[in-house]
PDB file of N, CA and C in Angstrom:
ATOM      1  N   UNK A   1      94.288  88.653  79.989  1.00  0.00           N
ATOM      2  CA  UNK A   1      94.052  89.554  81.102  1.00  0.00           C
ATOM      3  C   UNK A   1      95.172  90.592  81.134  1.00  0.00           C
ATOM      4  N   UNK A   2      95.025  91.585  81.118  1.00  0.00           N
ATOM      5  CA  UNK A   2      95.707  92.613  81.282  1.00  0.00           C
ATOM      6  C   UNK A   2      95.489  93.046  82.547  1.00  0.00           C
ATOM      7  N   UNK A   3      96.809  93.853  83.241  1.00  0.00           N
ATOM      8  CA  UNK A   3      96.637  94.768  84.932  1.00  0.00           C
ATOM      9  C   UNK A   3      97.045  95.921  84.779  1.00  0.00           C
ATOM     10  N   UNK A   4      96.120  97.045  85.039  1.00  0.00           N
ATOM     11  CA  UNK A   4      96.575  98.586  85.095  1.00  0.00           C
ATOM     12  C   UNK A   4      96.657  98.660  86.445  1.00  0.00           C
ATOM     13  N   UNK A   5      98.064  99.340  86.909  1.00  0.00           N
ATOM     14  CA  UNK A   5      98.011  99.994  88.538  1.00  0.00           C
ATOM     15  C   UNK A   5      97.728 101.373  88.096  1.00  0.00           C
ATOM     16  N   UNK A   6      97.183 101.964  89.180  1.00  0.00           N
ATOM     17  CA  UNK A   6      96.309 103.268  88.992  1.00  0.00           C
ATOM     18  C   UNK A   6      96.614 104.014  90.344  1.00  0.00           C
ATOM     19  N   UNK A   7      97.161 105.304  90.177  1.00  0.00           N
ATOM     20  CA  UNK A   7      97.656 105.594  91.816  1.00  0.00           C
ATOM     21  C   UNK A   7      95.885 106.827  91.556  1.00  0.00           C
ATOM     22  N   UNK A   8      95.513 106.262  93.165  1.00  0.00           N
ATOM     23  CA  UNK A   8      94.662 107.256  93.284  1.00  0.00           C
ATOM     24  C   UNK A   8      94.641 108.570  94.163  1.00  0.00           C
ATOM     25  N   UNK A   9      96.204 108.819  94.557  1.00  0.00           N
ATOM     26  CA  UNK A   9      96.303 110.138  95.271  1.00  0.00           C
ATOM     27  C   UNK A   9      97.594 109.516  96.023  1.00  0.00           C
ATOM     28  N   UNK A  10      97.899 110.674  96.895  1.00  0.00           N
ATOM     29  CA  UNK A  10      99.197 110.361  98.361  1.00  0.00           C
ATOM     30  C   UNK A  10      98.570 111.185  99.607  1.00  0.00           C
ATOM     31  N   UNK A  11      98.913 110.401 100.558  1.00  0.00           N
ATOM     32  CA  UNK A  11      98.936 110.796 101.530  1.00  0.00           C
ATOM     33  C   UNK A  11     100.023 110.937 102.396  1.00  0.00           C
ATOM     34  N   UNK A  12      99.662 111.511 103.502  1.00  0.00           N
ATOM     35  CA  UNK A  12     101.296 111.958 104.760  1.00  0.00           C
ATOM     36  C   UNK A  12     100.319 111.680 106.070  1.00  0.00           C
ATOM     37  N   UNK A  13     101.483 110.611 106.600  1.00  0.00           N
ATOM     38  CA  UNK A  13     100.642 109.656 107.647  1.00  0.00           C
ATOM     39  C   UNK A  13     102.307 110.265 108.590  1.00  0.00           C
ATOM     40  N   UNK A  14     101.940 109.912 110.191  1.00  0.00           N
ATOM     41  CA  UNK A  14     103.116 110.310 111.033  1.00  0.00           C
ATOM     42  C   UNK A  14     104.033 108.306 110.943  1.00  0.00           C
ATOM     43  N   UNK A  15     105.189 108.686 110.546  1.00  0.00           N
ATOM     44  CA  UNK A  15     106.165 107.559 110.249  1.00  0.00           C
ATOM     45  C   UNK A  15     105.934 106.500 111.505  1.00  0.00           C
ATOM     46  N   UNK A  16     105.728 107.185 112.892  1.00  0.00           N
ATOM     47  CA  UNK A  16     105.398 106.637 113.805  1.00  0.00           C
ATOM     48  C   UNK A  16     104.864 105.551 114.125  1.00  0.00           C
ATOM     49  N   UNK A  17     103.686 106.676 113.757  1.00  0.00           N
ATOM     50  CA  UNK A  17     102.298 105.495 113.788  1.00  0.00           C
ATOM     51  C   UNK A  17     102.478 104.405 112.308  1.00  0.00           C
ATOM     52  N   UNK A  18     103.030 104.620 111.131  1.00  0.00           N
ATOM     53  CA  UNK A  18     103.266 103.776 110.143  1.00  0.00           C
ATOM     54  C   UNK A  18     103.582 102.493 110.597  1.00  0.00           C
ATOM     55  N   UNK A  19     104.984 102.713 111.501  1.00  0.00           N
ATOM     56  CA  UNK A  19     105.787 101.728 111.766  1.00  0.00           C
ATOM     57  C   UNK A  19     106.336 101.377 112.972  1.00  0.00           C
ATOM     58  N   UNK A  20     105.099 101.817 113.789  1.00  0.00           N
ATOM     59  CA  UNK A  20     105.173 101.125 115.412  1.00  0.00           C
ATOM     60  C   UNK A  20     106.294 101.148 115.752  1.00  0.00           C
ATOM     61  N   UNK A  21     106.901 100.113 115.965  1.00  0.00           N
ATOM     62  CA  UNK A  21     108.095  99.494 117.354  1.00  0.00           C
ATOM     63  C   UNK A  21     109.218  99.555 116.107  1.00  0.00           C
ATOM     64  N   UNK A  22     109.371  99.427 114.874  1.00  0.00           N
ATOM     65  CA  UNK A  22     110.379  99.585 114.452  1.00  0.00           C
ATOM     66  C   UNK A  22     110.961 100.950 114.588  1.00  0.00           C
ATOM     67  N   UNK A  23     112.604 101.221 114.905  1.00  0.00           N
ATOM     68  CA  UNK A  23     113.242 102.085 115.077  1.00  0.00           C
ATOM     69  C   UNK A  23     113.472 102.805 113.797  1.00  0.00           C
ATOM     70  N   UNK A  24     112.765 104.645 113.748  1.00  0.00           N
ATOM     71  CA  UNK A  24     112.993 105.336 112.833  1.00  0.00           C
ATOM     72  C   UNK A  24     114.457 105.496 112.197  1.00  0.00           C
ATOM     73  N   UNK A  25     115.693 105.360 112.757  1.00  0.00           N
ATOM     74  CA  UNK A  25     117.160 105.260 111.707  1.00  0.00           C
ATOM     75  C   UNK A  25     116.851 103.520 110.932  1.00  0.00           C
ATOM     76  N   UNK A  26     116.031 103.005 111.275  1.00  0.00           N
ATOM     77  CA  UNK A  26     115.604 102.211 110.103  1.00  0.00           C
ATOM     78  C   UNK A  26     114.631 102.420 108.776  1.00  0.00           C
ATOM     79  N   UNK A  27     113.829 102.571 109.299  1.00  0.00           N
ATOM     80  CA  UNK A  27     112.554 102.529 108.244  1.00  0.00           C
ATOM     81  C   UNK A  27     113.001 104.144 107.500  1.00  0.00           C
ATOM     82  N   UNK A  28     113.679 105.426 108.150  1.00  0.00           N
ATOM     83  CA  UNK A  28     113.984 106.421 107.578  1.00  0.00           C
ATOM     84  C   UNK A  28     114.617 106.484 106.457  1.00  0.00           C
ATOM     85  N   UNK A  29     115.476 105.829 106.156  1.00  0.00           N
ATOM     86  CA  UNK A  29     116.290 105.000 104.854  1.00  0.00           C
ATOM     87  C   UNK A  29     115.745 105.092 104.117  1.00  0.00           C
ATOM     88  N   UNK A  30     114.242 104.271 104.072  1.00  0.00           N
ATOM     89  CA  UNK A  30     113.573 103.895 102.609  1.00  0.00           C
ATOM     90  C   UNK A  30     112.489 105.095 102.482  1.00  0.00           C
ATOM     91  N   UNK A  31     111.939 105.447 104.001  1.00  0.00           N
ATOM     92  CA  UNK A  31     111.025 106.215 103.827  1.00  0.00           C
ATOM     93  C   UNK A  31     111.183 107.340 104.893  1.00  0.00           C
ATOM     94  N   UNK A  32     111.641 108.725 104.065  1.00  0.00           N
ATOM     95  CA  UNK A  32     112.258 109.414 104.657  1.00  0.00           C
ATOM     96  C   UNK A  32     111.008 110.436 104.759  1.00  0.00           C
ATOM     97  N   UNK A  33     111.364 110.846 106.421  1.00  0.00           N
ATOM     98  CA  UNK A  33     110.021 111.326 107.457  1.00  0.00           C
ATOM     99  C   UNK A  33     110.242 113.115 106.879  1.00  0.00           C
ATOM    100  N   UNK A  34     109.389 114.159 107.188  1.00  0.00           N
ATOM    101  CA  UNK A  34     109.699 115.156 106.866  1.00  0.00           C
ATOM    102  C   UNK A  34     110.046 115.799 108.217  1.00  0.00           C
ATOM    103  N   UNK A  35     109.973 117.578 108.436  1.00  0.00           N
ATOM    104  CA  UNK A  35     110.554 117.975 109.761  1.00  0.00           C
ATOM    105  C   UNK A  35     109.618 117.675 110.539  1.00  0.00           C
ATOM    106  N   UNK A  36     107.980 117.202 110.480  1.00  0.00           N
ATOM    107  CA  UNK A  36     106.921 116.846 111.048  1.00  0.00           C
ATOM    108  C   UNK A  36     106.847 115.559 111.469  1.00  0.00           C
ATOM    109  N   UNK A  37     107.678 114.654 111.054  1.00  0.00           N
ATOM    110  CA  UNK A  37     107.560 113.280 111.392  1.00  0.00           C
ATOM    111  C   UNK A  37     106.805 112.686 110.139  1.00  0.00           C
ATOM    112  N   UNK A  38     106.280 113.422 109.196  1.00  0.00           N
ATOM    113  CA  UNK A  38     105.370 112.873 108.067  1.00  0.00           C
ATOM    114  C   UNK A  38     105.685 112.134 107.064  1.00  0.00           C
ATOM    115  N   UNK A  39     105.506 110.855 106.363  1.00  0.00           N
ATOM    116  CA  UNK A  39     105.834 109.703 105.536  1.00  0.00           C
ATOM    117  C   UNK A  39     104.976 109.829 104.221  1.00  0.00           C
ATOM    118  N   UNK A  40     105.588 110.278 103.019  1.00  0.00           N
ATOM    119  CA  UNK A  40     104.505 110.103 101.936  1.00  0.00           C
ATOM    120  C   UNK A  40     103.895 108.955 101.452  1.00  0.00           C
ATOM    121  N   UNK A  41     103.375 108.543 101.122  1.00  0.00           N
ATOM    122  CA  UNK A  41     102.121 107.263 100.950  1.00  0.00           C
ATOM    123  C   UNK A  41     101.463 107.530  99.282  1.00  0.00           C
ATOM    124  N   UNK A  42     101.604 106.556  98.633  1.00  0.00           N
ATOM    125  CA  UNK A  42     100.927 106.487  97.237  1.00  0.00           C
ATOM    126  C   UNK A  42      99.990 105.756  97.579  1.00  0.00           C
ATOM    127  N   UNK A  43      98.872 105.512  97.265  1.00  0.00           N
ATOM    128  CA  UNK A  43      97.469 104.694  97.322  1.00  0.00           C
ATOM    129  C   UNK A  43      97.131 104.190  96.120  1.00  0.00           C
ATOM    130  N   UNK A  44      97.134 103.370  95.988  1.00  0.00           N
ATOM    131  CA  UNK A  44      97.751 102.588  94.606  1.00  0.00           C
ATOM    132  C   UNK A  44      96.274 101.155  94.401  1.00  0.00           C
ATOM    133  N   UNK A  45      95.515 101.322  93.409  1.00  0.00           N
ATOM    134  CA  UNK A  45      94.497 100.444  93.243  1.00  0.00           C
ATOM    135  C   UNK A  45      94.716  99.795  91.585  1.00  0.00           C
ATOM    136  N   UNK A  46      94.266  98.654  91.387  1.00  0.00           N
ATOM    137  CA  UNK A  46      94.753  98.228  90.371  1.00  0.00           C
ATOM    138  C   UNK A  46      93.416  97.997  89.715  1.00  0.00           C
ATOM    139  N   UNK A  47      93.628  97.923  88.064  1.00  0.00           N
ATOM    140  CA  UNK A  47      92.438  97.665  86.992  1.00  0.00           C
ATOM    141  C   UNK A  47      92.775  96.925  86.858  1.00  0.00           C
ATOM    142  N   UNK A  48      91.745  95.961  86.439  1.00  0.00           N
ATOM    143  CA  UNK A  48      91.918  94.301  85.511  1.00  0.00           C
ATOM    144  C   UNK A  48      90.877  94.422  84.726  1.00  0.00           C
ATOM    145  N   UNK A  49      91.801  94.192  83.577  1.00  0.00           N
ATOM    146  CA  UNK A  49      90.957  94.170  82.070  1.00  0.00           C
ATOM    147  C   UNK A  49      90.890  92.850  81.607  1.00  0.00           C
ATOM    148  N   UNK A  50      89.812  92.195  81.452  1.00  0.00           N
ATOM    149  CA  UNK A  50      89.241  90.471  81.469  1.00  0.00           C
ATOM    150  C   UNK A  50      88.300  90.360  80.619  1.00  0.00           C
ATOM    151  N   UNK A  51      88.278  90.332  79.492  1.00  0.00           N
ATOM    152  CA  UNK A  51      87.755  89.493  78.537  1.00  0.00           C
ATOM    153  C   UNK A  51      86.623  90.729  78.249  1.00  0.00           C
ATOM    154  N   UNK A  52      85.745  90.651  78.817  1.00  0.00           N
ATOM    155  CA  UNK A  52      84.541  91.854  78.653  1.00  0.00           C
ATOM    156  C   UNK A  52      83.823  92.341  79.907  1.00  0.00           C
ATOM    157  N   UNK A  53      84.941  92.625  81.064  1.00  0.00           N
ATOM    158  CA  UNK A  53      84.747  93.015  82.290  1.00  0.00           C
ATOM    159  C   UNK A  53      86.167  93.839  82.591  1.00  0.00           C
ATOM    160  N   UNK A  54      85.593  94.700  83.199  1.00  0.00           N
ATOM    161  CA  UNK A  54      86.863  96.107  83.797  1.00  0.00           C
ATOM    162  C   UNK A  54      86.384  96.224  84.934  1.00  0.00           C
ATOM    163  N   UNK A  55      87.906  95.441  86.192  1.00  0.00           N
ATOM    164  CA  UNK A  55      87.431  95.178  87.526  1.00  0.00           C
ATOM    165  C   UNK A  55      88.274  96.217  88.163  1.00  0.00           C
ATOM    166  N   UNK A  56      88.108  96.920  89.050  1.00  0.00           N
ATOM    167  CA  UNK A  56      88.386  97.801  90.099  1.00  0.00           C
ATOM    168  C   UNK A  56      88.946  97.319  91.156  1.00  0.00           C
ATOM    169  N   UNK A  57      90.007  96.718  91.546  1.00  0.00           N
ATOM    170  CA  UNK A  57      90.159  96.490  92.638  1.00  0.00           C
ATOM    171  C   UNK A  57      90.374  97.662  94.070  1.00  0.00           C
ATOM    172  N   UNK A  58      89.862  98.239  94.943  1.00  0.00           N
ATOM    173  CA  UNK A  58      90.407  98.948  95.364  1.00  0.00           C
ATOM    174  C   UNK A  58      89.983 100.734  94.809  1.00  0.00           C
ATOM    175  N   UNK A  59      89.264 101.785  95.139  1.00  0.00           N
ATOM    176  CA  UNK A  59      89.106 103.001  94.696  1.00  0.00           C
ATOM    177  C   UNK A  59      89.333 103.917  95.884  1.00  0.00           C
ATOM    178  N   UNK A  60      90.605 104.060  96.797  1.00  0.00           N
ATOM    179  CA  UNK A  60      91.276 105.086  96.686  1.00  0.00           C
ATOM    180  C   UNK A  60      90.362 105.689  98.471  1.00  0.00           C
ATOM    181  N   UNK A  61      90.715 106.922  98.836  1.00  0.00           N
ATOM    182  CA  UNK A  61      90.434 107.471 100.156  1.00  0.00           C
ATOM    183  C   UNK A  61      89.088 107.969 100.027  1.00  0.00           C
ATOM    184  N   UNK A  62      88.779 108.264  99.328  1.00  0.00           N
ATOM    185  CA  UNK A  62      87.880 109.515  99.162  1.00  0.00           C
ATOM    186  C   UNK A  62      87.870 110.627  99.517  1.00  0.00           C
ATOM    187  N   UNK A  63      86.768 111.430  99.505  1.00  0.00           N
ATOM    188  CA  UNK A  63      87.129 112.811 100.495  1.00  0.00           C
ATOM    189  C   UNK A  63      85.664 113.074 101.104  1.00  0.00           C
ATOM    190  N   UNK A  64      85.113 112.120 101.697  1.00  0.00           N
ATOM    191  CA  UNK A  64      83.481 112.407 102.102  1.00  0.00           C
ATOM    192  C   UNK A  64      84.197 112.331 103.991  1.00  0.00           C
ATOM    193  N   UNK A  65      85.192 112.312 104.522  1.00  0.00           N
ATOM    194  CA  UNK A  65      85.597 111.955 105.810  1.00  0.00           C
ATOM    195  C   UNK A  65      85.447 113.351 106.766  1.00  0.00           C
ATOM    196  N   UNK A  66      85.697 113.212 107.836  1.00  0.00           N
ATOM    197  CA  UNK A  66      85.263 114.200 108.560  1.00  0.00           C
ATOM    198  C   UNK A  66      86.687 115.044 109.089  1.00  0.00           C
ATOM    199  N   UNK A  67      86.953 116.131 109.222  1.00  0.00           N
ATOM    200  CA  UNK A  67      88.082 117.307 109.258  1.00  0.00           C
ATOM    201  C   UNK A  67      89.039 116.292 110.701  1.00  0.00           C
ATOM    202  N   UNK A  68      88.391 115.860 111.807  1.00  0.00           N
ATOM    203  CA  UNK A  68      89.516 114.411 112.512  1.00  0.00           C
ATOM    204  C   UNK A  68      90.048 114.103 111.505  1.00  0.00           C
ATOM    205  N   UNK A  69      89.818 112.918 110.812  1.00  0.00           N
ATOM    206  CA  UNK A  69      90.125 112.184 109.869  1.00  0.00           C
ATOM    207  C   UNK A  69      91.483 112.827 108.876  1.00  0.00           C
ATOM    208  N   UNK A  70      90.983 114.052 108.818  1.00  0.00           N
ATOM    209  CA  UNK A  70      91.720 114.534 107.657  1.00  0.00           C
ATOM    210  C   UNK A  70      92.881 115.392 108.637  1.00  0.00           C
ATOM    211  N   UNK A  71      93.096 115.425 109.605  1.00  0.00           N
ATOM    212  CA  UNK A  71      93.979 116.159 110.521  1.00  0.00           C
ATOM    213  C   UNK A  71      95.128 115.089 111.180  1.00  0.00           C
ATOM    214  N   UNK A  72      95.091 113.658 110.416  1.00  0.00           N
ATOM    215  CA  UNK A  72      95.808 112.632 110.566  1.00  0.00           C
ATOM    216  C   UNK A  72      96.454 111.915 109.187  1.00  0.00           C
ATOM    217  N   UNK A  73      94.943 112.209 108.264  1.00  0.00           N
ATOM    218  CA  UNK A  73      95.833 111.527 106.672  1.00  0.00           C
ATOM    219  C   UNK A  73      96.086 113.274 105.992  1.00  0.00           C
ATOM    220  N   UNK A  74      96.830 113.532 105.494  1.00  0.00           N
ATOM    221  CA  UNK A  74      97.008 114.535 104.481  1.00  0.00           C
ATOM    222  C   UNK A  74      97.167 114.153 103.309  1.00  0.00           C
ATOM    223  N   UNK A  75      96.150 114.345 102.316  1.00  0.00           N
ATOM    224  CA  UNK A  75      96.222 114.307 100.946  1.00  0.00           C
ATOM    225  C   UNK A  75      96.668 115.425 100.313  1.00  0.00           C
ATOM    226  N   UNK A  76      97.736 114.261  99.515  1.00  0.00           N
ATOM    227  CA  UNK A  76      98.791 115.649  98.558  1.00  0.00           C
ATOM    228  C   UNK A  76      98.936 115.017  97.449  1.00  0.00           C
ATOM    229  N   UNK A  77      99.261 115.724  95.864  1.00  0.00           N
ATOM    230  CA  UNK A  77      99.742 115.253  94.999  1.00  0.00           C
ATOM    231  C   UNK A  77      98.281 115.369  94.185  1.00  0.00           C
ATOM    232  N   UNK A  78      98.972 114.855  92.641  1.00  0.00           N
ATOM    233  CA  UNK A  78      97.949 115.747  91.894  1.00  0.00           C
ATOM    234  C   UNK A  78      97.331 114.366  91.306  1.00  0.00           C
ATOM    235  N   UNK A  79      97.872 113.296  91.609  1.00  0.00           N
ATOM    236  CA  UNK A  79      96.878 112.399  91.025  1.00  0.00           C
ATOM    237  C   UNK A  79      95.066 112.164  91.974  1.00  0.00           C
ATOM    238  N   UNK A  80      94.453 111.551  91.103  1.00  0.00           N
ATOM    239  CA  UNK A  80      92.827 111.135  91.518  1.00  0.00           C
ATOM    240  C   UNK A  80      92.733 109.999  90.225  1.00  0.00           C
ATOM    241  N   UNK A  81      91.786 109.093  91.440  1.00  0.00           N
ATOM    242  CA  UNK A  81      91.730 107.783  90.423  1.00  0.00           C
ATOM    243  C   UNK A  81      90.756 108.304  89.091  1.00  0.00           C
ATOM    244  N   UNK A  82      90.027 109.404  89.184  1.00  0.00           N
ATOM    245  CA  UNK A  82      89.828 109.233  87.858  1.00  0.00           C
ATOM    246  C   UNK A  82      90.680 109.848  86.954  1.00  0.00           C
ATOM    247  N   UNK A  83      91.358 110.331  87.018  1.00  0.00           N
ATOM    248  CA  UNK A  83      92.945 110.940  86.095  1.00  0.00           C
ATOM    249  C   UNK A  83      93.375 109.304  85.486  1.00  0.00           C
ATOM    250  N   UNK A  84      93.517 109.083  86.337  1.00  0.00           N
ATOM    251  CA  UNK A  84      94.566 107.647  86.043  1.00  0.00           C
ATOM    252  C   UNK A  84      93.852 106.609  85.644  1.00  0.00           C
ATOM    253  N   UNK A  85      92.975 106.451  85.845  1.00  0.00           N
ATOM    254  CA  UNK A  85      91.607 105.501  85.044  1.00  0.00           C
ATOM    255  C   UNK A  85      91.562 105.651  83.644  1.00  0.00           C
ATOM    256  N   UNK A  86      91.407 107.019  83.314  1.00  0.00           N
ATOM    257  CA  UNK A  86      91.376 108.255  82.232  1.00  0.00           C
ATOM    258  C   UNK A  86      92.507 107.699  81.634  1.00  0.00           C
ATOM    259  N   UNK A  87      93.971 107.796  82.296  1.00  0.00           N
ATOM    260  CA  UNK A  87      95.030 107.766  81.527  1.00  0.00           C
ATOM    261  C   UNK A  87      95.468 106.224  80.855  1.00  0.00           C
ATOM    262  N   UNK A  88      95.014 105.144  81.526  1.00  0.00           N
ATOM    263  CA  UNK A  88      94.802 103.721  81.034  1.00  0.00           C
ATOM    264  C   UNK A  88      93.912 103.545  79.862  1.00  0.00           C
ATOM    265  N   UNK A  89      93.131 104.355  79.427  1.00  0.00           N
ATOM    266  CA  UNK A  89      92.402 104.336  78.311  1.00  0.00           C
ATOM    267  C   UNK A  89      91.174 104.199  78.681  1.00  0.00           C
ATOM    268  N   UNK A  90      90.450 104.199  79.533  1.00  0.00           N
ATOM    269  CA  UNK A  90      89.091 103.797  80.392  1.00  0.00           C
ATOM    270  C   UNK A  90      88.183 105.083  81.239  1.00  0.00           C
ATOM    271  N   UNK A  91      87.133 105.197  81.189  1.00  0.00           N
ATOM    272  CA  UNK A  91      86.603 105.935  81.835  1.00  0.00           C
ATOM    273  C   UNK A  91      85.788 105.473  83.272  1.00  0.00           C
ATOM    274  N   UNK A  92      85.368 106.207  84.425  1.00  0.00           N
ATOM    275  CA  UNK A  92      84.771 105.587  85.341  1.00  0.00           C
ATOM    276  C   UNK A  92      83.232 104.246  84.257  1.00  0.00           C
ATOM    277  N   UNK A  93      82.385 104.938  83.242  1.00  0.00           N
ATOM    278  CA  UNK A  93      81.473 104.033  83.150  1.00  0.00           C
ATOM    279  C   UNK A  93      81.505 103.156  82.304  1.00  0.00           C
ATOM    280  N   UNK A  94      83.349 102.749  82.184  1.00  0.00           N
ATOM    281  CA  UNK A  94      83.682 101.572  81.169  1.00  0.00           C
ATOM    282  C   UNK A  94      83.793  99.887  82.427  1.00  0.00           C
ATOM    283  N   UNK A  95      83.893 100.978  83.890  1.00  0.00           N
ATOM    284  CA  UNK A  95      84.371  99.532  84.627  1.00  0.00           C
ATOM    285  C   UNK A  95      82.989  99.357  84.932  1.00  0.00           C
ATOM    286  N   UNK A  96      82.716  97.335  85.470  1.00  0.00           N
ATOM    287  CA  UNK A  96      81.760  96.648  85.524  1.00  0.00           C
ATOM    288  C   UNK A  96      82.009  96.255  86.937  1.00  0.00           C
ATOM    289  N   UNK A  97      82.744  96.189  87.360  1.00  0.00           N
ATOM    290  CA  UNK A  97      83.277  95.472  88.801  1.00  0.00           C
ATOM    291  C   UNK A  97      83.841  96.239  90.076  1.00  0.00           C
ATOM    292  N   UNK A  98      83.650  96.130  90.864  1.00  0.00           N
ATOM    293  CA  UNK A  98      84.415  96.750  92.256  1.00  0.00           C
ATOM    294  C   UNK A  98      84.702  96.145  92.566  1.00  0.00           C
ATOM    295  N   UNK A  99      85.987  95.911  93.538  1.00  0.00           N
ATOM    296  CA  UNK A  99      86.559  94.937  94.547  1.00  0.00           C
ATOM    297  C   UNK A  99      86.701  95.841  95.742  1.00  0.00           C
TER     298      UNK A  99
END
C-alpha cells in the first residue's frame, strides 16, 4: 500500500472563528493571522494506492457553493486536486474509490 497526500487548494478562514476560546497571542505563533484576522488553511486529501484500487479519501471544497459561503472561506493558492492527483502519477479516471 502506498499513501499520496494531495493538497487540494487553501483557504483563509477568520483565526477567530478557527480557534474559539483559545487566546490569539497563542495560536498566532503557529498560525499567523493576516491584517484581516485571516488564517491560511491547506486542504489536504490523501490517495491510497492498494493492490488494484486508487482510493480517494477526501476531494477538497469545491466551487459549486453559493457567494455567502465564499464571503467566509477564501480560496487562494494555485493548487486543485486535480494538479496534484496529476502530479502523483494518476489521473481523475485512474481512481476507483471515494471516501
Amino acid at each position: 500500500m502506498t499513501l499520496h497526500p494531495v493538497n487540494s487548494g487553501n483557504f483563509k478562514l477568520d483565526g477567530g472563528a478557527m480557534f474559539g476560546v483559545v487566546p490569539k497571542s497563542i495560536w498566532n505563533r503557529t498560525n499567523p493571522a493576516d491584517e484581516n484576522n485571516m488564517c491560511n488553511w491547506a486542504m489536504r486529501c490523501l490517495l491510497v494506492e492498494s493492490r488494484n484500487r486508487l482510493i480517494l479519501i477526501d476531494n477538497g471544497i469545491g466551487d459549486k457553493q453559493d457567494a455567502k459561503f465564499f464571503s467566509y472561506y477564501f480560496l487562494n493558492g494555485d493548487d486543485t486536486l486535480e494538479k496534484t492527483v496529476n502530479k502523483a502519477g494518476f489521473s481523475f479516471d485512474d481512481i476507483t474509490d471515494v471516501f
